[in-house]
N, C-alpha and C. Protein backbone atom coordinates (compact mmCIF):
# COMPACT_ATOMS: atom_id res chain seq x y z
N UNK A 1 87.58 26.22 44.48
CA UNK A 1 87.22 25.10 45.32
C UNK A 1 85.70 24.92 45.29
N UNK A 2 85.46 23.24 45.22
CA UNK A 2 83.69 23.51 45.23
C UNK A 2 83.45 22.81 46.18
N UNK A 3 82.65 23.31 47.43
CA UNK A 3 82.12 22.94 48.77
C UNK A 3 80.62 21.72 48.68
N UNK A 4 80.74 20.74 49.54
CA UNK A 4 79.64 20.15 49.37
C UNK A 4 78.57 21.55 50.24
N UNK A 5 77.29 20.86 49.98
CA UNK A 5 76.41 22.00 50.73
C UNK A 5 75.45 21.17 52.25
N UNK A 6 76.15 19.92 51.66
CA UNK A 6 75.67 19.05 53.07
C UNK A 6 76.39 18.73 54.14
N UNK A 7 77.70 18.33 54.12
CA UNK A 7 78.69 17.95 54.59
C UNK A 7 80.12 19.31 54.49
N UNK A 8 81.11 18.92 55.25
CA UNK A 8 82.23 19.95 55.19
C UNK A 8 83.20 18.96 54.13
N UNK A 9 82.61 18.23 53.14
CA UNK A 9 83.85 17.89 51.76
C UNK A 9 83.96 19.34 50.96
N UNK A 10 85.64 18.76 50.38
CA UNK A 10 85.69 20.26 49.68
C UNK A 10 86.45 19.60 48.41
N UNK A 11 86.43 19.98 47.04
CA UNK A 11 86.56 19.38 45.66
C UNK A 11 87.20 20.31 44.89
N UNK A 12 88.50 20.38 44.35
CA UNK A 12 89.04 21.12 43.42
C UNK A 12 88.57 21.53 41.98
N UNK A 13 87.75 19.85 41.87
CA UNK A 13 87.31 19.67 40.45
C UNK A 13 85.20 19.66 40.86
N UNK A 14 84.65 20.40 39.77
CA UNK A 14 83.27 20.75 39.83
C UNK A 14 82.57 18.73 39.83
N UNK A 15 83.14 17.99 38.76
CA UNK A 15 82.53 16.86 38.80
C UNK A 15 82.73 16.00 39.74
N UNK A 16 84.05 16.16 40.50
CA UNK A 16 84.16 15.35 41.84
C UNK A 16 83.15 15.87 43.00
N UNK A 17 82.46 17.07 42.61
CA UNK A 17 81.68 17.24 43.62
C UNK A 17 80.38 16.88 43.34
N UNK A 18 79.99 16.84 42.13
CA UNK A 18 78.85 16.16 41.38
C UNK A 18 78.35 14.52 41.97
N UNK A 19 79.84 13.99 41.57
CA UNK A 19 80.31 12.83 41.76
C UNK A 19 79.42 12.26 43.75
N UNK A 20 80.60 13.20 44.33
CA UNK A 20 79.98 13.30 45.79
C UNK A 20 78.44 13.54 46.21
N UNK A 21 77.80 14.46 45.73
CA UNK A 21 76.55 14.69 45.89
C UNK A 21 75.60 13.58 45.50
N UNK A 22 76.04 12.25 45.00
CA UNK A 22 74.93 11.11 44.56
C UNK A 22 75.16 10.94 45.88
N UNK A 23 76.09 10.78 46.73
CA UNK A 23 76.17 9.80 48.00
C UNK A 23 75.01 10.13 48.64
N UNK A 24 75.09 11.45 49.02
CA UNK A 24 73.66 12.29 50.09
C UNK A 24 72.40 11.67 49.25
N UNK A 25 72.34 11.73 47.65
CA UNK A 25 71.18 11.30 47.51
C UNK A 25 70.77 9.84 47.36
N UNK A 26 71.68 9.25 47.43
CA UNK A 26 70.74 7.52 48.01
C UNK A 26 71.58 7.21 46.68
N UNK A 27 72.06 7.28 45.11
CA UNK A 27 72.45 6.81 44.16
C UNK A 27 73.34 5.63 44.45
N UNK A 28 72.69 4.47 44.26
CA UNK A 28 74.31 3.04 44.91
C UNK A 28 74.31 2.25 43.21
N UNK A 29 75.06 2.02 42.94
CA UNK A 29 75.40 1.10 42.17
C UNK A 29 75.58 -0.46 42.58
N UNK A 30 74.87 -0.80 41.71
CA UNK A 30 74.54 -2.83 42.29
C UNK A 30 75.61 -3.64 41.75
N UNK A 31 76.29 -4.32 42.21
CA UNK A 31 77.00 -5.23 41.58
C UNK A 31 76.01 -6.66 40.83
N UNK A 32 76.33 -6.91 39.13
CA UNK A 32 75.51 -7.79 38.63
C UNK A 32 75.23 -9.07 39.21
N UNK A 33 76.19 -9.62 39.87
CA UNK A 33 76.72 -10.83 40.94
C UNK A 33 76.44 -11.01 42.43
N UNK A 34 76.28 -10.42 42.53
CA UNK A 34 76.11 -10.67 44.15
C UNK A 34 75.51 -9.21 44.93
N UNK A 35 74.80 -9.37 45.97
CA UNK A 35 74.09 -8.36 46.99
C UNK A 35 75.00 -7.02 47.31
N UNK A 36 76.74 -7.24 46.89
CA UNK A 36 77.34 -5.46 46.74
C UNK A 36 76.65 -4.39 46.30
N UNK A 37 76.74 -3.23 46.87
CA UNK A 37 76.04 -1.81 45.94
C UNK A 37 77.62 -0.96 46.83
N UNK A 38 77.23 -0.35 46.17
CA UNK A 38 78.43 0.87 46.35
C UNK A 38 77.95 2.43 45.83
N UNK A 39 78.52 3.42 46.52
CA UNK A 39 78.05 4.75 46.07
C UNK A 39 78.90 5.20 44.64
N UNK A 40 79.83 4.70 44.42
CA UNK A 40 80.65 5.19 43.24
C UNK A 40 80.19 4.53 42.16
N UNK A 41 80.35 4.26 40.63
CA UNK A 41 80.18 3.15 39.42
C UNK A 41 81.62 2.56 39.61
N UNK A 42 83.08 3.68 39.96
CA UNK A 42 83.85 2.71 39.68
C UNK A 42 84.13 1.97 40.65
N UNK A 43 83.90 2.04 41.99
CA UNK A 43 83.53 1.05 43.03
C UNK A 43 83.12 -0.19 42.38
N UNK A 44 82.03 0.22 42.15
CA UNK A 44 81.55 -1.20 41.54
C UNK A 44 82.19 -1.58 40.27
N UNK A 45 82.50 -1.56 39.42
CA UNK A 45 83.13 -1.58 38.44
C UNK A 45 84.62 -2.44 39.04
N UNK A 46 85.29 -1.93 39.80
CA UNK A 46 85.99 -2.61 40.24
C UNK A 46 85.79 -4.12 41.13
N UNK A 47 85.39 -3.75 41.88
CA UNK A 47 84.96 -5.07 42.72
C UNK A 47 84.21 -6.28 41.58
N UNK A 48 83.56 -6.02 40.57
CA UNK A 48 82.88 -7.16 39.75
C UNK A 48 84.14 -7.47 39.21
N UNK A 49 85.60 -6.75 38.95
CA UNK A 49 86.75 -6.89 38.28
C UNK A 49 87.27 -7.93 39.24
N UNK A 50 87.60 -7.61 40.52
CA UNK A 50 88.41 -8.50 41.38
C UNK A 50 87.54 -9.51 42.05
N UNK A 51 86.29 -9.27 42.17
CA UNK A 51 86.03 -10.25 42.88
C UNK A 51 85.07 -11.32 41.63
N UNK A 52 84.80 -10.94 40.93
CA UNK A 52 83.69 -11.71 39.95
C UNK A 52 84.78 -11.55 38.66
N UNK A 53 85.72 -11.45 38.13
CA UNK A 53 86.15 -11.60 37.21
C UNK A 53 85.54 -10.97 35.83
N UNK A 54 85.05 -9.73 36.02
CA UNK A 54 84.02 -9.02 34.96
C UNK A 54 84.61 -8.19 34.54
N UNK A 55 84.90 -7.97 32.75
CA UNK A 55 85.10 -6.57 32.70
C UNK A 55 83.96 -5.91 32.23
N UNK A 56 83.93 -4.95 32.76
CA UNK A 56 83.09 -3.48 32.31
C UNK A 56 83.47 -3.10 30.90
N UNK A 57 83.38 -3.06 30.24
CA UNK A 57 83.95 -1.92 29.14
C UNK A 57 83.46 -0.87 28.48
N UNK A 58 82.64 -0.29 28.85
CA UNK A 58 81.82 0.96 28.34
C UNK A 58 83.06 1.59 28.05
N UNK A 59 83.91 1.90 28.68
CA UNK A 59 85.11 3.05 28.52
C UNK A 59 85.62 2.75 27.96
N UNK A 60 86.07 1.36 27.52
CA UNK A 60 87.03 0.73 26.27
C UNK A 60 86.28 1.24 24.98
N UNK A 61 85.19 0.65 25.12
CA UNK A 61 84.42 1.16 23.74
C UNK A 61 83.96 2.02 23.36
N UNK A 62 83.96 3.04 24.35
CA UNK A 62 83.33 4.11 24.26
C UNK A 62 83.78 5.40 23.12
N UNK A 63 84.93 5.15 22.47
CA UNK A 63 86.03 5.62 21.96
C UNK A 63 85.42 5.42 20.18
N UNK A 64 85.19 4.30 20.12
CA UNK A 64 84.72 4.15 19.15
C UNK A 64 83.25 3.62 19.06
N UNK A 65 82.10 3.45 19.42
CA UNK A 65 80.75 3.53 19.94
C UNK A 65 80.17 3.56 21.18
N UNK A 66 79.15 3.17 20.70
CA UNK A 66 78.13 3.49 21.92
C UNK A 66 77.48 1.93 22.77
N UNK A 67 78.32 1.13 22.78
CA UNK A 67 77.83 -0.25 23.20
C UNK A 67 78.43 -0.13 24.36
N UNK A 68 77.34 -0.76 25.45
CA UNK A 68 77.40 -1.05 27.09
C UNK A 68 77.15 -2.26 27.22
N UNK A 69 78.61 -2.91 26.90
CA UNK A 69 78.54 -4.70 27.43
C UNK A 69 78.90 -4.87 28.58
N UNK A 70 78.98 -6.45 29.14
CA UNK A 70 79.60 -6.68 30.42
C UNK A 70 80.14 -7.90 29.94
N UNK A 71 81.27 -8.45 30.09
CA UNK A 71 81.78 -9.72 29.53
C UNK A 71 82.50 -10.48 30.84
N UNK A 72 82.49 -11.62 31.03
CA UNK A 72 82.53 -12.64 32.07
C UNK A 72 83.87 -13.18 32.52
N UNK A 73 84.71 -12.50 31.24
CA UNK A 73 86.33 -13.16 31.31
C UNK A 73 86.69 -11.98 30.29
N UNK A 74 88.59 -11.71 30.54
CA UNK A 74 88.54 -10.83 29.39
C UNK A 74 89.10 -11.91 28.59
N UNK A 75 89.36 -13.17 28.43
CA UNK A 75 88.90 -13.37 27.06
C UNK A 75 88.01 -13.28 26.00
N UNK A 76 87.10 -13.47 26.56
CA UNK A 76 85.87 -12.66 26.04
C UNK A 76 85.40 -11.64 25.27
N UNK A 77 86.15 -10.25 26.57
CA UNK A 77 86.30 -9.14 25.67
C UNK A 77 86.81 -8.98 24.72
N UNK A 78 88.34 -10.03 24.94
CA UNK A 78 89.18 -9.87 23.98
C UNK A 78 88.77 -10.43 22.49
N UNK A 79 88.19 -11.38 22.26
CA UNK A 79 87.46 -12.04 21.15
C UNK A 79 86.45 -11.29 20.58
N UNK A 80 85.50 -10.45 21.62
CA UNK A 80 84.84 -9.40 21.01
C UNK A 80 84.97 -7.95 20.25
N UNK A 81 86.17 -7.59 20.98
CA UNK A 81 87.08 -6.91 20.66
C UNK A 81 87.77 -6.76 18.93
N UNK A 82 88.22 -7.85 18.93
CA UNK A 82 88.76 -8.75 17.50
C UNK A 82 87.49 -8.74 16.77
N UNK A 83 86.38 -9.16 17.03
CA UNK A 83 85.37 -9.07 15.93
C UNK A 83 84.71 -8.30 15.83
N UNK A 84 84.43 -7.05 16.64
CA UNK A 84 83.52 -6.02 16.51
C UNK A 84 84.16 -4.54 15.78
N UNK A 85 85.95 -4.73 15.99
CA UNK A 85 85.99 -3.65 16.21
C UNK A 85 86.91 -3.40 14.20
N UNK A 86 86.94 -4.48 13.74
CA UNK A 86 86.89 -5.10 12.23
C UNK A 86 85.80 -4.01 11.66
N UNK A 87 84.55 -4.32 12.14
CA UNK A 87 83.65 -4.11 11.33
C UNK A 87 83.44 -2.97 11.30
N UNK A 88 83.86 -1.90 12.46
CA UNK A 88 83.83 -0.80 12.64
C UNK A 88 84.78 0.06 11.44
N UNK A 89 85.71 -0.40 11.31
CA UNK A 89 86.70 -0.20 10.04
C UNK A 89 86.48 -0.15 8.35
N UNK A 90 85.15 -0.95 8.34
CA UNK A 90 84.96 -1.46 6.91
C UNK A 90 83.98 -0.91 7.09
């Protein structure tokens, strides 16, 4: 078990406590759209999903590079997707 050292949270997993310890230190994540911040990325990550229609995809792509887009619709992604991931092949 890994104990916060500020608070009485307690974490099975070492990075969920990692994870936890940005909160104590001020770490917020901004939403690109509007005045939201949140202590988590996937907090935010989500909310630009439901409320702004954004996907994130670092994690989609992350699989096969190193590109950190943000796309506005997943059609979008999806079209980018189709042409980027071609070239990766050839």
């Amino acid at each position: 078990m890994f104990k916060c050292d500020r608070c009485t949270a307690v974490f099975t997993r070492k990075d969920n406590l990692t994870q936890h310890k940005k909160k104590h230190n001020g770490v917020r994540y901004s939403c690109e759209k509007c005045t939201s911040t949140f202590s988590y990325k996937s907090s935010c990550v989500r909310h630009m999903k439901t409320f702004h229609s954004i996907v994130y995809c670092k994690a989609l792509l992350s699989i096969v590079c190193d590109i950190e887009k943000t796309f506005f619709t997943v059609r979008r992604l999806v079209l980018f997707i189709n042409e980027y991931i071609p070239k990766l092949i050839h």
